[in-house]
Protein backbone atom coordinates (compact mmCIF):
# COMPACT_ATOMS: atom_id res chain seq x y z
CA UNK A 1 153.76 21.12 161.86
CA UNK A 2 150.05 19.83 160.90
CA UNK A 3 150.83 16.39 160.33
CA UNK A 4 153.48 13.70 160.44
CA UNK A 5 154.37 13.08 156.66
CA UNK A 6 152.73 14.85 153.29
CA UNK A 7 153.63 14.18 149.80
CA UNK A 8 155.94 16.97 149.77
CA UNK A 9 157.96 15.91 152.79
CA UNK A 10 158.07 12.50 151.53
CA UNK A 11 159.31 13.49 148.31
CA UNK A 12 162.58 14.63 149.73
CA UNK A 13 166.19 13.05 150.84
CA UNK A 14 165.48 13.25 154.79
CA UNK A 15 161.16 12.66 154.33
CA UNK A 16 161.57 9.65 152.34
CA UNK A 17 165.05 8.27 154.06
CA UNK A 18 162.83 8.48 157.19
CA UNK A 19 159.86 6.76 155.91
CA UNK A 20 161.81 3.82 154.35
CA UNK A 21 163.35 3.15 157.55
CA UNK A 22 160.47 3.40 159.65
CA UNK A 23 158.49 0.91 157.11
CA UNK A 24 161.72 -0.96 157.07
CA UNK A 25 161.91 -1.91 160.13
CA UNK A 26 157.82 -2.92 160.55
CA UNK A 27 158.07 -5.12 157.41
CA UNK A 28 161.62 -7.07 158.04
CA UNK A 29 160.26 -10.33 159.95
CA UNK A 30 156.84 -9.96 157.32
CA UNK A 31 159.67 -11.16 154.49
CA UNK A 32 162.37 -13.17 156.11
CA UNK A 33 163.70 -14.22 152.76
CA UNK A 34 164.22 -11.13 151.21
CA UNK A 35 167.57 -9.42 152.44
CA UNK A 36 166.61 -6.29 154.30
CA UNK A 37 168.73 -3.90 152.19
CA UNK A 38 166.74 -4.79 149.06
CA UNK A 39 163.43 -4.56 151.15
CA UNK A 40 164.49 -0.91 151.79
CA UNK A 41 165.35 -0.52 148.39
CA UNK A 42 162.01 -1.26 147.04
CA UNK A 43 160.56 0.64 149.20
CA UNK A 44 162.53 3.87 149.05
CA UNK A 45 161.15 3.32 145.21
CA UNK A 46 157.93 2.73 145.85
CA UNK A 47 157.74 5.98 148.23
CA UNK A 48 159.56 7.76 146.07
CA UNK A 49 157.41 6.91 142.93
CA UNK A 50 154.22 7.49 145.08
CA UNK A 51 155.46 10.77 146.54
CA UNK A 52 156.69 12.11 143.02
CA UNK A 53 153.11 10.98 141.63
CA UNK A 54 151.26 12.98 144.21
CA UNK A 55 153.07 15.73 143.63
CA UNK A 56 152.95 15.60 140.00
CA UNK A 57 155.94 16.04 139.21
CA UNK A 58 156.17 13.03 136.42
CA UNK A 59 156.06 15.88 133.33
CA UNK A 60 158.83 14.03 131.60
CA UNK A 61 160.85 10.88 131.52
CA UNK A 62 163.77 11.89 133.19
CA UNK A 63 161.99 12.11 136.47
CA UNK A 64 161.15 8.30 136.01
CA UNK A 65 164.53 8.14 134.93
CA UNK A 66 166.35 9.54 138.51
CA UNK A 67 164.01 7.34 140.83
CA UNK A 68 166.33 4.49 140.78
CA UNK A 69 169.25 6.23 141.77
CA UNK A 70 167.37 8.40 144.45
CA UNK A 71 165.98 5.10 145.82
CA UNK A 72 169.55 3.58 145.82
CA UNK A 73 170.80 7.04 147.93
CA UNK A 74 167.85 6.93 149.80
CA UNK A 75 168.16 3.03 150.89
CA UNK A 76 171.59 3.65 151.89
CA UNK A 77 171.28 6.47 153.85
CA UNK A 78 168.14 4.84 155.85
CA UNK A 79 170.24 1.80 156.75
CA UNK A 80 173.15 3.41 157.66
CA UNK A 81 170.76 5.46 160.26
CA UNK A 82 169.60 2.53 161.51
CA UNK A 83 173.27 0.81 161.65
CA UNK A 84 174.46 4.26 163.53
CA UNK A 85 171.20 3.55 166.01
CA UNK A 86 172.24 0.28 167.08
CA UNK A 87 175.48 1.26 167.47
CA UNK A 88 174.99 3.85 169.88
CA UNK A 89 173.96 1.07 172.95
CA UNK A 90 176.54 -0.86 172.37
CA UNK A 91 179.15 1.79 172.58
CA UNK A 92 177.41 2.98 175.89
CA UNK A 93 177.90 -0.89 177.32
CA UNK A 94 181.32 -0.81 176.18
CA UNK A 95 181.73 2.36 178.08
CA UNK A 96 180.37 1.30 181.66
CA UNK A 97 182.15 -1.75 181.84
């Protein structure tokens, strides 16, 4: 592996799931306001637009058309990584006590 992320990685399920939670997570307490599941939302699309646009895949309109729903999967699936990470301590307290 060359580098950490390209435009290809980041224009699939696990690249960009991984990328919205890692930005996620740095821009939470930047936008207190804003509840954290839309944050990831917007972000997953934003990626996701980026990544397809590098790629150049936007021939036609139904690959505008799919980002929302791939952002929605992808959003989902980052913060329920990041709910099954936080978990994972708190079972292993519950376990040594």
């Amino acid at each position: 592996m060359d580098e950490f992320f390209s435009w290809q990685m980041l224009a699939t399920f696990a690249g960009a799931t991984a990328a919205t939670g890692i930005v996620t997570q740095f821009l939470k307490n930047l936008i207190p306001k804003l509840p954290t599941q839309w944050l990831s939302y917007l972000l997953a699309l934003v990626i996701l637009c980026a990544a397809t646009a590098a790629i150049g895949d936007f021939t036609d309109w139904t690959s505008w058309a799919i980002l929302p729903l791939n952002a929605a999967l992808v959003s989902m699936a980052s913060n329920g990584a990041f709910a099954a990470v936080k978990r994972v301590p708190m079972a292993k307290r519950k376990q040594n006590r």
